[in-house]
PDB file of N, CA and C in Angstrom:
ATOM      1  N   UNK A   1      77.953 -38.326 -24.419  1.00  0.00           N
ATOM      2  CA  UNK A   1      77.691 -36.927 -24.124  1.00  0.00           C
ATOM      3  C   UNK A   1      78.983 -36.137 -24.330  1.00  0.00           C
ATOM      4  N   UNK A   2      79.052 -34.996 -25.122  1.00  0.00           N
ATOM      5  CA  UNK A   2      80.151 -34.416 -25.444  1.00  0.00           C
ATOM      6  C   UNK A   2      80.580 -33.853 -24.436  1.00  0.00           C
ATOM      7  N   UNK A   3      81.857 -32.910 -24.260  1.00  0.00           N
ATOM      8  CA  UNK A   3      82.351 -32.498 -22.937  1.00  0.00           C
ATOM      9  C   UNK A   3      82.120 -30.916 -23.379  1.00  0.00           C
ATOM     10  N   UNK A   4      81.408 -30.191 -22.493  1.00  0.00           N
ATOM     11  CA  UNK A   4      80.916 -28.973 -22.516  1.00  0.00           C
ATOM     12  C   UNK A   4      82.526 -27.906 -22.405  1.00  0.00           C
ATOM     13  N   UNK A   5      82.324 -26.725 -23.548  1.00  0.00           N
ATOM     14  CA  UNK A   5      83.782 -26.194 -23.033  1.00  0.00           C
ATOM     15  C   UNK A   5      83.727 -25.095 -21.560  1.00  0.00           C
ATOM     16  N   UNK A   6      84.652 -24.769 -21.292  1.00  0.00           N
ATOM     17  CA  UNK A   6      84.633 -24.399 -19.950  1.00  0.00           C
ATOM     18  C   UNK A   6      84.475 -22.937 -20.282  1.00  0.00           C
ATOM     19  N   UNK A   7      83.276 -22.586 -19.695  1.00  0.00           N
ATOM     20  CA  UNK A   7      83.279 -20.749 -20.219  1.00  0.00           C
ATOM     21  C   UNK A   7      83.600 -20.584 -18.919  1.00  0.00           C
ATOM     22  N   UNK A   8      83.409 -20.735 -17.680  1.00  0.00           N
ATOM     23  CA  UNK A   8      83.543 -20.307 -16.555  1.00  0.00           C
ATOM     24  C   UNK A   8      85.168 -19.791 -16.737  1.00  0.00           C
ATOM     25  N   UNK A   9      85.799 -20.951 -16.656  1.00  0.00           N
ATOM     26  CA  UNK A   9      87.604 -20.775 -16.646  1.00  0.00           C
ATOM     27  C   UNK A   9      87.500 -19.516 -17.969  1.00  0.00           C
ATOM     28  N   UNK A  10      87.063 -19.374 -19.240  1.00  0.00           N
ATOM     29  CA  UNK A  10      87.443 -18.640 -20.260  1.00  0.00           C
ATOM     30  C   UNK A  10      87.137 -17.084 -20.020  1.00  0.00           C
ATOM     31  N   UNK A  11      86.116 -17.074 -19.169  1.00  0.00           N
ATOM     32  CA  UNK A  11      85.823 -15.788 -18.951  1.00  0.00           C
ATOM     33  C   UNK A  11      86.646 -15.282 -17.660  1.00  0.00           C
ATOM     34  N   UNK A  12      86.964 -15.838 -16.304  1.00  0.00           N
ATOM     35  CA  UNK A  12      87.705 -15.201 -15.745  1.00  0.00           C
ATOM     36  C   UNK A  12      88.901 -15.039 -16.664  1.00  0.00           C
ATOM     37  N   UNK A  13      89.352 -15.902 -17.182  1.00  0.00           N
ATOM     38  CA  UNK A  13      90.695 -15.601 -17.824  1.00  0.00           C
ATOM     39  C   UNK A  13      90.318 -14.598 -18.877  1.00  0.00           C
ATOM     40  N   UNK A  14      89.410 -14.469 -19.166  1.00  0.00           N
ATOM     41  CA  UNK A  14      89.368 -13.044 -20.043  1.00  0.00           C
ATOM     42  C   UNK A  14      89.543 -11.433 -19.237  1.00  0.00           C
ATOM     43  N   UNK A  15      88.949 -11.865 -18.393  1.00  0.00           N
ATOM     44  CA  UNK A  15      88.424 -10.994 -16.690  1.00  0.00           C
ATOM     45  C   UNK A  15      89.839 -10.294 -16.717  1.00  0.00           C
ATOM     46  N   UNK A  16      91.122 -11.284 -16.470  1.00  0.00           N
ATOM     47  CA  UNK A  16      92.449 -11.196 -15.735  1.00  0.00           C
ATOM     48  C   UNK A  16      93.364 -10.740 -16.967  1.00  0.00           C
ATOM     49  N   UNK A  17      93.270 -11.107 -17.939  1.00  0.00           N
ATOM     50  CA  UNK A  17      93.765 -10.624 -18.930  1.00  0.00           C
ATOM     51  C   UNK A  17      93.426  -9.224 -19.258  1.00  0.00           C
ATOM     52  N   UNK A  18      92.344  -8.862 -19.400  1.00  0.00           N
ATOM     53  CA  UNK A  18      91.752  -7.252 -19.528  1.00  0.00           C
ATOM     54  C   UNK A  18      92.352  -6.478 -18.935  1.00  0.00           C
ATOM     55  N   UNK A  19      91.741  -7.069 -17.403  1.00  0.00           N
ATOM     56  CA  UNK A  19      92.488  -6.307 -16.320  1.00  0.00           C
ATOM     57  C   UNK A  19      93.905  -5.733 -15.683  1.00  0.00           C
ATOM     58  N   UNK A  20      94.631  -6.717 -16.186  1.00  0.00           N
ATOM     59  CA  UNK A  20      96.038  -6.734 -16.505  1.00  0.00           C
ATOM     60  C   UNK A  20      96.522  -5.878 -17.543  1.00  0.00           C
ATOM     61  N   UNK A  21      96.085  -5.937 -18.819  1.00  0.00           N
ATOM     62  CA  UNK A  21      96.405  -5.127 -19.777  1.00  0.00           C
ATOM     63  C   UNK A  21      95.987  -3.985 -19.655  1.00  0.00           C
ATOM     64  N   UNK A  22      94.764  -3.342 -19.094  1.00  0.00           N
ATOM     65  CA  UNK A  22      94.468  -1.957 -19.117  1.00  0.00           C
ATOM     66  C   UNK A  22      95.311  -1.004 -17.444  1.00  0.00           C
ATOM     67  N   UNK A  23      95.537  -2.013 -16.695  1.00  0.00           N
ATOM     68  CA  UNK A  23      96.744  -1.473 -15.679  1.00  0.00           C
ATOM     69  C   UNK A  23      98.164  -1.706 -16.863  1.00  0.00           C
ATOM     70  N   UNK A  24      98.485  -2.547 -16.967  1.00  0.00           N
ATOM     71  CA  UNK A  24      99.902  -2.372 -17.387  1.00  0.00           C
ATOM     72  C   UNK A  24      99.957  -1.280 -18.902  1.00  0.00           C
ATOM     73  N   UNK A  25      99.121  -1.204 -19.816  1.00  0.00           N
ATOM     74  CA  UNK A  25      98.882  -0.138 -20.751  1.00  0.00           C
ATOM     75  C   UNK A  25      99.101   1.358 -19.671  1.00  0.00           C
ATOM     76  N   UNK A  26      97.894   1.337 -19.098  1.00  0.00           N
ATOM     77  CA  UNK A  26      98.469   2.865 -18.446  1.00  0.00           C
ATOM     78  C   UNK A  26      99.351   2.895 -17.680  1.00  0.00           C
ATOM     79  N   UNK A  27     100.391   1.800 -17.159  1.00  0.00           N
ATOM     80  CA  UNK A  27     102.142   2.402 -16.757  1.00  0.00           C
ATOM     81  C   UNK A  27     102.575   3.165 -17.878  1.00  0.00           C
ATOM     82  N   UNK A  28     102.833   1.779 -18.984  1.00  0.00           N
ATOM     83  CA  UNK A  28     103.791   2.177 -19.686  1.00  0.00           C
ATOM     84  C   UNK A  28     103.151   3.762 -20.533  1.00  0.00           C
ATOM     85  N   UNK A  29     102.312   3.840 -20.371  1.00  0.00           N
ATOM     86  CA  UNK A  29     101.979   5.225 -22.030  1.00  0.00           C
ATOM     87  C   UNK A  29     102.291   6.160 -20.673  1.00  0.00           C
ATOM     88  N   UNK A  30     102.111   6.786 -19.569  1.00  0.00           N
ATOM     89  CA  UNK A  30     102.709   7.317 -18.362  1.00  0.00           C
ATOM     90  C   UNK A  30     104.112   7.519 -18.491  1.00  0.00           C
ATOM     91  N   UNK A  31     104.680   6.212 -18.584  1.00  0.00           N
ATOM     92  CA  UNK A  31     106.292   6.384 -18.634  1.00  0.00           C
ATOM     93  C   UNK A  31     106.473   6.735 -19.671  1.00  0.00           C
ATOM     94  N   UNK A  32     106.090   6.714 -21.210  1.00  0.00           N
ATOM     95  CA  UNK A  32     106.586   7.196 -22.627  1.00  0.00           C
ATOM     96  C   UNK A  32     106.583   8.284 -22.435  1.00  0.00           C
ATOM     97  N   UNK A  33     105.120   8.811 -22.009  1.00  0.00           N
ATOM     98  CA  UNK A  33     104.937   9.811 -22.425  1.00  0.00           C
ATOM     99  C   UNK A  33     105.429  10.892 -21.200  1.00  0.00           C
ATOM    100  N   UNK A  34     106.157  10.487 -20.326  1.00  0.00           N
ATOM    101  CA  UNK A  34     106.900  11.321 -19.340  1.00  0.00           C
ATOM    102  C   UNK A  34     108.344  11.689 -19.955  1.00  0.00           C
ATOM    103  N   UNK A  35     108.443  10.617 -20.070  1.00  0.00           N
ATOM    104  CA  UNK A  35     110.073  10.280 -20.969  1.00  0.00           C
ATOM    105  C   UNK A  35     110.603  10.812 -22.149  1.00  0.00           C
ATOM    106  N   UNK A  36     108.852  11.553 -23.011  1.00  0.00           N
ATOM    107  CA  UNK A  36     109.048  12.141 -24.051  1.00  0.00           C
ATOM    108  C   UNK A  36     108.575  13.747 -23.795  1.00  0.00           C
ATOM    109  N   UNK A  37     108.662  14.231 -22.178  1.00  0.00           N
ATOM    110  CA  UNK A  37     108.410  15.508 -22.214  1.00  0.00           C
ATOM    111  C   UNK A  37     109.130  15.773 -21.434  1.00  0.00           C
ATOM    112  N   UNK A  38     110.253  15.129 -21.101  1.00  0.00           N
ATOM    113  CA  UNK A  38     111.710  15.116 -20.524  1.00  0.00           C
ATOM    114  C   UNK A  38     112.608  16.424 -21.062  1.00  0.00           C
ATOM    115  N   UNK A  39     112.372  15.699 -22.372  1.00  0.00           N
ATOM    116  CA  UNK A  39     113.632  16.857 -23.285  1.00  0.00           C
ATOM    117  C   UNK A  39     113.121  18.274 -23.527  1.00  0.00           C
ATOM    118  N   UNK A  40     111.985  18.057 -23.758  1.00  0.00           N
ATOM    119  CA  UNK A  40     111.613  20.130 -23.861  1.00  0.00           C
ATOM    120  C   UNK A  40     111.315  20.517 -22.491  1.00  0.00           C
ATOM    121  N   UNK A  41     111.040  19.736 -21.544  1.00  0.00           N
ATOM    122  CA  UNK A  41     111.018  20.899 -20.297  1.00  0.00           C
ATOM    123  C   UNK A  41     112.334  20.676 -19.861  1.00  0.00           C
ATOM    124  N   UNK A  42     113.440  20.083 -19.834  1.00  0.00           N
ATOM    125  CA  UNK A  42     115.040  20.060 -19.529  1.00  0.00           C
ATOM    126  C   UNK A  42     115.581  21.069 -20.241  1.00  0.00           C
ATOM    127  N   UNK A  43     115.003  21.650 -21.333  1.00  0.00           N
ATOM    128  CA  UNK A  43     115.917  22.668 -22.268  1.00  0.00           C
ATOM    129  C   UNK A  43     115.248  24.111 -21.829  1.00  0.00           C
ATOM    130  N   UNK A  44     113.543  24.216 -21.246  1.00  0.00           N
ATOM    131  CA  UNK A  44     113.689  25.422 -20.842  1.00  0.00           C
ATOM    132  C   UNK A  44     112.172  25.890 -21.811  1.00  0.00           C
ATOM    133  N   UNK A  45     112.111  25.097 -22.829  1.00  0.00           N
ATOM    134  CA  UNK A  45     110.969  25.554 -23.703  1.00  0.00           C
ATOM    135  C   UNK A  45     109.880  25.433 -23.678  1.00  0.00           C
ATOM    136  N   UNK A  46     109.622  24.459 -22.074  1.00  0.00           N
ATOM    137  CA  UNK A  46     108.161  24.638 -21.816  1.00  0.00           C
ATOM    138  C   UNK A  46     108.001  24.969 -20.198  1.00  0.00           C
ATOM    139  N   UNK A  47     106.859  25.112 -20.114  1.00  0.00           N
ATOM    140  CA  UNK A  47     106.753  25.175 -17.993  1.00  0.00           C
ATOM    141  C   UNK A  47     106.618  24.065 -17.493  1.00  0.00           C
ATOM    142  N   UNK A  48     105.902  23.718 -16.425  1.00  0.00           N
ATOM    143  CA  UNK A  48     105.662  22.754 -15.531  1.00  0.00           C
ATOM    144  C   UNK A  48     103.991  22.120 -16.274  1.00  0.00           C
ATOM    145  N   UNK A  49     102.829  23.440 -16.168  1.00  0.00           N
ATOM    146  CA  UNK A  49     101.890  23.440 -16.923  1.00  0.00           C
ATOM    147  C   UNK A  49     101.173  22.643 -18.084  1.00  0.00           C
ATOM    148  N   UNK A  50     102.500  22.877 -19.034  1.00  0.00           N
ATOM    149  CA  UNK A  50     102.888  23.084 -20.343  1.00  0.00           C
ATOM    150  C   UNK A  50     103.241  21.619 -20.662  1.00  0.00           C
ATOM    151  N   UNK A  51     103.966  21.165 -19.728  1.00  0.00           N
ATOM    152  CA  UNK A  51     104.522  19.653 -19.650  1.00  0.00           C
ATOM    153  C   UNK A  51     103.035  18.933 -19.316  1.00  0.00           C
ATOM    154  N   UNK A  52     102.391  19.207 -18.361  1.00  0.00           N
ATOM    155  CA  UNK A  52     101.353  18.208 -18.165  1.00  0.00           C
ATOM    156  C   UNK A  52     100.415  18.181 -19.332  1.00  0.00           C
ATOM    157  N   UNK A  53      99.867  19.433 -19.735  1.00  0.00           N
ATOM    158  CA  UNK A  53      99.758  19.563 -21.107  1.00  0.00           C
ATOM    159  C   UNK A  53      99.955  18.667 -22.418  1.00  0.00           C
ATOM    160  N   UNK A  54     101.165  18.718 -22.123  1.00  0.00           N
ATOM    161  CA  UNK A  54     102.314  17.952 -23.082  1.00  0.00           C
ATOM    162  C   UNK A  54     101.895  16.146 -23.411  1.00  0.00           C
ATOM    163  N   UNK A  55     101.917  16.048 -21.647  1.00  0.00           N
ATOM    164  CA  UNK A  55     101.934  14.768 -21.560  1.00  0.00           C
ATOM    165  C   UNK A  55     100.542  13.935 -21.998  1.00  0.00           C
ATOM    166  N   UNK A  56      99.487  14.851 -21.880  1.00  0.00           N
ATOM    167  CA  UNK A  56      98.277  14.654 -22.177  1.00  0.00           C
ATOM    168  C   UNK A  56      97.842  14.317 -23.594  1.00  0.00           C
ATOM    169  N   UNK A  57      98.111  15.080 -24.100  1.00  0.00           N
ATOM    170  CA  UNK A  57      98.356  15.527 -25.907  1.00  0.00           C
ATOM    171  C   UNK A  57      98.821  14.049 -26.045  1.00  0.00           C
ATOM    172  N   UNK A  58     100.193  13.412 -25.487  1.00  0.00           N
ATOM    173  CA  UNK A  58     100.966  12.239 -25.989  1.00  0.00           C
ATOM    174  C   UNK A  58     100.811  11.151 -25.747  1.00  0.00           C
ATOM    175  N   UNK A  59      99.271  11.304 -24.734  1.00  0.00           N
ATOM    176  CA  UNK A  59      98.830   9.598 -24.426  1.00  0.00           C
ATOM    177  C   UNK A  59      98.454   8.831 -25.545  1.00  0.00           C
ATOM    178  N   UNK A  60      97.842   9.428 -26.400  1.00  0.00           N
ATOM    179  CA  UNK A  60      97.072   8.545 -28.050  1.00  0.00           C
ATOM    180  C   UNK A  60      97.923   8.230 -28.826  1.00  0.00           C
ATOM    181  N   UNK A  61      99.025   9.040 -28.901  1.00  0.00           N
ATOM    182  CA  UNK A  61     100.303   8.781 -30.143  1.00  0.00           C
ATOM    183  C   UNK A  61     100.919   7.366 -29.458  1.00  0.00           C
ATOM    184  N   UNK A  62     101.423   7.944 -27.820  1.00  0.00           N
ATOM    185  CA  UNK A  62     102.287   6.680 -27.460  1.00  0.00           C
ATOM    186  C   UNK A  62     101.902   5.346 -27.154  1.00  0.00           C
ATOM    187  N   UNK A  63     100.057   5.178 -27.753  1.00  0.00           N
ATOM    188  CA  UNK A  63      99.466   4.042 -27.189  1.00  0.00           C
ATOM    189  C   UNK A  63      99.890   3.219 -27.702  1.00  0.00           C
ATOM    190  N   UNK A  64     100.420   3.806 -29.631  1.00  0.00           N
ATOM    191  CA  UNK A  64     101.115   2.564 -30.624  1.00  0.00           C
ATOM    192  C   UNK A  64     102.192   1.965 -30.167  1.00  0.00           C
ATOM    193  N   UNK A  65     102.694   2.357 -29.180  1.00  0.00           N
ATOM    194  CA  UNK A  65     104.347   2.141 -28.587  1.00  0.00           C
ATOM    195  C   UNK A  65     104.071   1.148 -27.754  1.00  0.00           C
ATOM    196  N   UNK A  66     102.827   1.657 -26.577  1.00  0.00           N
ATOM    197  CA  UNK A  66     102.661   0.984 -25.222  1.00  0.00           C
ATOM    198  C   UNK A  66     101.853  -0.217 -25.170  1.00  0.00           C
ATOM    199  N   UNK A  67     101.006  -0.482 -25.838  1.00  0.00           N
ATOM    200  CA  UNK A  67     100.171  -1.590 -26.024  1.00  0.00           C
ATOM    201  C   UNK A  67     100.179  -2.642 -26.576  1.00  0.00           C
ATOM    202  N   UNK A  68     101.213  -2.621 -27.813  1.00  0.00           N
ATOM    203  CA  UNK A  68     101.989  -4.317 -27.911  1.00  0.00           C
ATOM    204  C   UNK A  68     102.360  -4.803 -26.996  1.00  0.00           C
ATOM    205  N   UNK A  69     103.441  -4.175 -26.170  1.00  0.00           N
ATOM    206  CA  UNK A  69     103.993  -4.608 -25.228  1.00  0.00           C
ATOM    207  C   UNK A  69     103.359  -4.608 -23.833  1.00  0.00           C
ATOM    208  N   UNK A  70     102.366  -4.211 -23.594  1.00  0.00           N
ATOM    209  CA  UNK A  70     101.661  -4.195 -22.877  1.00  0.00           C
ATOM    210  C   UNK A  70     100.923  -5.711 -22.849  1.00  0.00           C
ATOM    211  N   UNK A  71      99.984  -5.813 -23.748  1.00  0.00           N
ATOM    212  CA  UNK A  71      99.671  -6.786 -24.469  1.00  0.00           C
ATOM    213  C   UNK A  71     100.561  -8.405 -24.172  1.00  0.00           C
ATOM    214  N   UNK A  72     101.793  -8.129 -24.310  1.00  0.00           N
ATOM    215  CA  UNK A  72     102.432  -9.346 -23.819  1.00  0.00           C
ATOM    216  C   UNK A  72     102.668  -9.588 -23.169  1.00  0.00           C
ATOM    217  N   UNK A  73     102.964  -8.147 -21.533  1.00  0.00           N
ATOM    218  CA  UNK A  73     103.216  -8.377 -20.679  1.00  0.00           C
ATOM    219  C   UNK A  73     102.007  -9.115 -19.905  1.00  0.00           C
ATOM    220  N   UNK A  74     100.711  -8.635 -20.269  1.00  0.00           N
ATOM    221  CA  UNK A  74     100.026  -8.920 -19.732  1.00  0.00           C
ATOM    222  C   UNK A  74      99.053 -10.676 -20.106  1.00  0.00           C
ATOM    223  N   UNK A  75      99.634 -11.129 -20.984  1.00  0.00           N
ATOM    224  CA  UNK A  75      99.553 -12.324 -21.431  1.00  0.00           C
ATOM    225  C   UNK A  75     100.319 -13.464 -20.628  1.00  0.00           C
ATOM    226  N   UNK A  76     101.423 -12.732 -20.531  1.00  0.00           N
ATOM    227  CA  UNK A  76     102.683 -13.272 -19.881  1.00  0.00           C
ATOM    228  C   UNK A  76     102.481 -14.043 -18.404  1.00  0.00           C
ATOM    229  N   UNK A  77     101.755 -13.009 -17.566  1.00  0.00           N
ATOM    230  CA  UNK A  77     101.543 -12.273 -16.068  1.00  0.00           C
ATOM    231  C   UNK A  77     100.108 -13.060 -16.117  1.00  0.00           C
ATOM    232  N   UNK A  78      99.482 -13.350 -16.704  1.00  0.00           N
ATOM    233  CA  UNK A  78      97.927 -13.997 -16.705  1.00  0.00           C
ATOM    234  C   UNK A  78      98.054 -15.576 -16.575  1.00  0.00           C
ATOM    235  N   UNK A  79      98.682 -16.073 -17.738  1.00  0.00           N
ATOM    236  CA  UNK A  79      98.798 -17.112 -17.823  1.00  0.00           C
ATOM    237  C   UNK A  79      99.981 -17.883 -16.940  1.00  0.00           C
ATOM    238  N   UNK A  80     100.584 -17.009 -16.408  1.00  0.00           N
ATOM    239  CA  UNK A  80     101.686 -17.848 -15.493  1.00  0.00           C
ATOM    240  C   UNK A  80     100.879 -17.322 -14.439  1.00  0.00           C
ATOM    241  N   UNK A  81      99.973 -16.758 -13.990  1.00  0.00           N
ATOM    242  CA  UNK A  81      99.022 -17.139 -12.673  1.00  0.00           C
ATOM    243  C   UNK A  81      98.393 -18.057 -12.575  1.00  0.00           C
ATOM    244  N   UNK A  82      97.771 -18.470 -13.814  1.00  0.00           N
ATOM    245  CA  UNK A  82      97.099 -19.236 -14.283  1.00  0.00           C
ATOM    246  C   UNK A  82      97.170 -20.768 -13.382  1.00  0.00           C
ATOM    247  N   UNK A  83      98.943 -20.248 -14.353  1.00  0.00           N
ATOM    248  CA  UNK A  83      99.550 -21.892 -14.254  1.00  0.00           C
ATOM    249  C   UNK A  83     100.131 -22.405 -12.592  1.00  0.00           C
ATOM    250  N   UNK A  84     100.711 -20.947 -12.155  1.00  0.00           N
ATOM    251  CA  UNK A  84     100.928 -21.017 -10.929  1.00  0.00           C
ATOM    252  C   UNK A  84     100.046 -22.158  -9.693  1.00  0.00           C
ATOM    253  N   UNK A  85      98.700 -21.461 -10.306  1.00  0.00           N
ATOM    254  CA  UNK A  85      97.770 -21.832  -8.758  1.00  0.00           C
ATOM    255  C   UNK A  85      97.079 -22.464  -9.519  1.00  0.00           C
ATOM    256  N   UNK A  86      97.414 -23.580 -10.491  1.00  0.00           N
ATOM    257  CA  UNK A  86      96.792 -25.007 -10.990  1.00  0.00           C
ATOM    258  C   UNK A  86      95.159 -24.519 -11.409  1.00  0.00           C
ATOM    259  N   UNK A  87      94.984 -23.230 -11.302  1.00  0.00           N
ATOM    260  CA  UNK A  87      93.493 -22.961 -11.799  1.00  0.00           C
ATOM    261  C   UNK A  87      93.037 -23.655 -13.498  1.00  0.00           C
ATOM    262  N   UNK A  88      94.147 -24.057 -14.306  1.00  0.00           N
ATOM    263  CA  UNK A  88      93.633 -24.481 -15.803  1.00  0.00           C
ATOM    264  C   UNK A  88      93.164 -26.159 -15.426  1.00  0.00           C
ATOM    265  N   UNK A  89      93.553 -26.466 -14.426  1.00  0.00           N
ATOM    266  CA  UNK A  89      93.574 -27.829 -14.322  1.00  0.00           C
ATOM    267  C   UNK A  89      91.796 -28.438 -13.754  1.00  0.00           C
TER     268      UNK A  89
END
């Protein structure tokens, strides 16, 4: 009898991985895109408004930035839980 593969284990670990990546994706595009509306409201050329505005506009551009790395962090952070609490075993 062949050995059945484990969807149970594959799908939480899909579960934790998702979940992980779509929290750690929206830190980082938050922090880019704070970080990149730093410099025009520090110089005076936009409002307070204008900045949130700003920051809004720059969530889609900075996703190319935030989501590789996101992506690994959250690979990273999954699988060393994983491994932590002997759940692959």
């Amino acid at each position: 009898m062949p050995a059945r593969p484990p969807l149970i284990l594959w799908r939480h670990l899909a579960f934790e991985l998702a979940r992980i990546l779509c929290l750690a994706t929206a830190a980082l595009v938050v922090i880019i895109s704070f970080a990149a509306t730093i410099k025009p409201l520090a110089d005076g050329e936009i409002g307070l408004l204008d900045a949130f505005k700003l920051m809004g506009l720059m969530v889609v551009p900075m996703l190319q930035f935030a989501l590789p790395f996101a992506a690994g962090l959250a690979a990273t952070l999954t699988y060393h839980r994983f491994a932590a609490d002997n759940e692959a075993i």
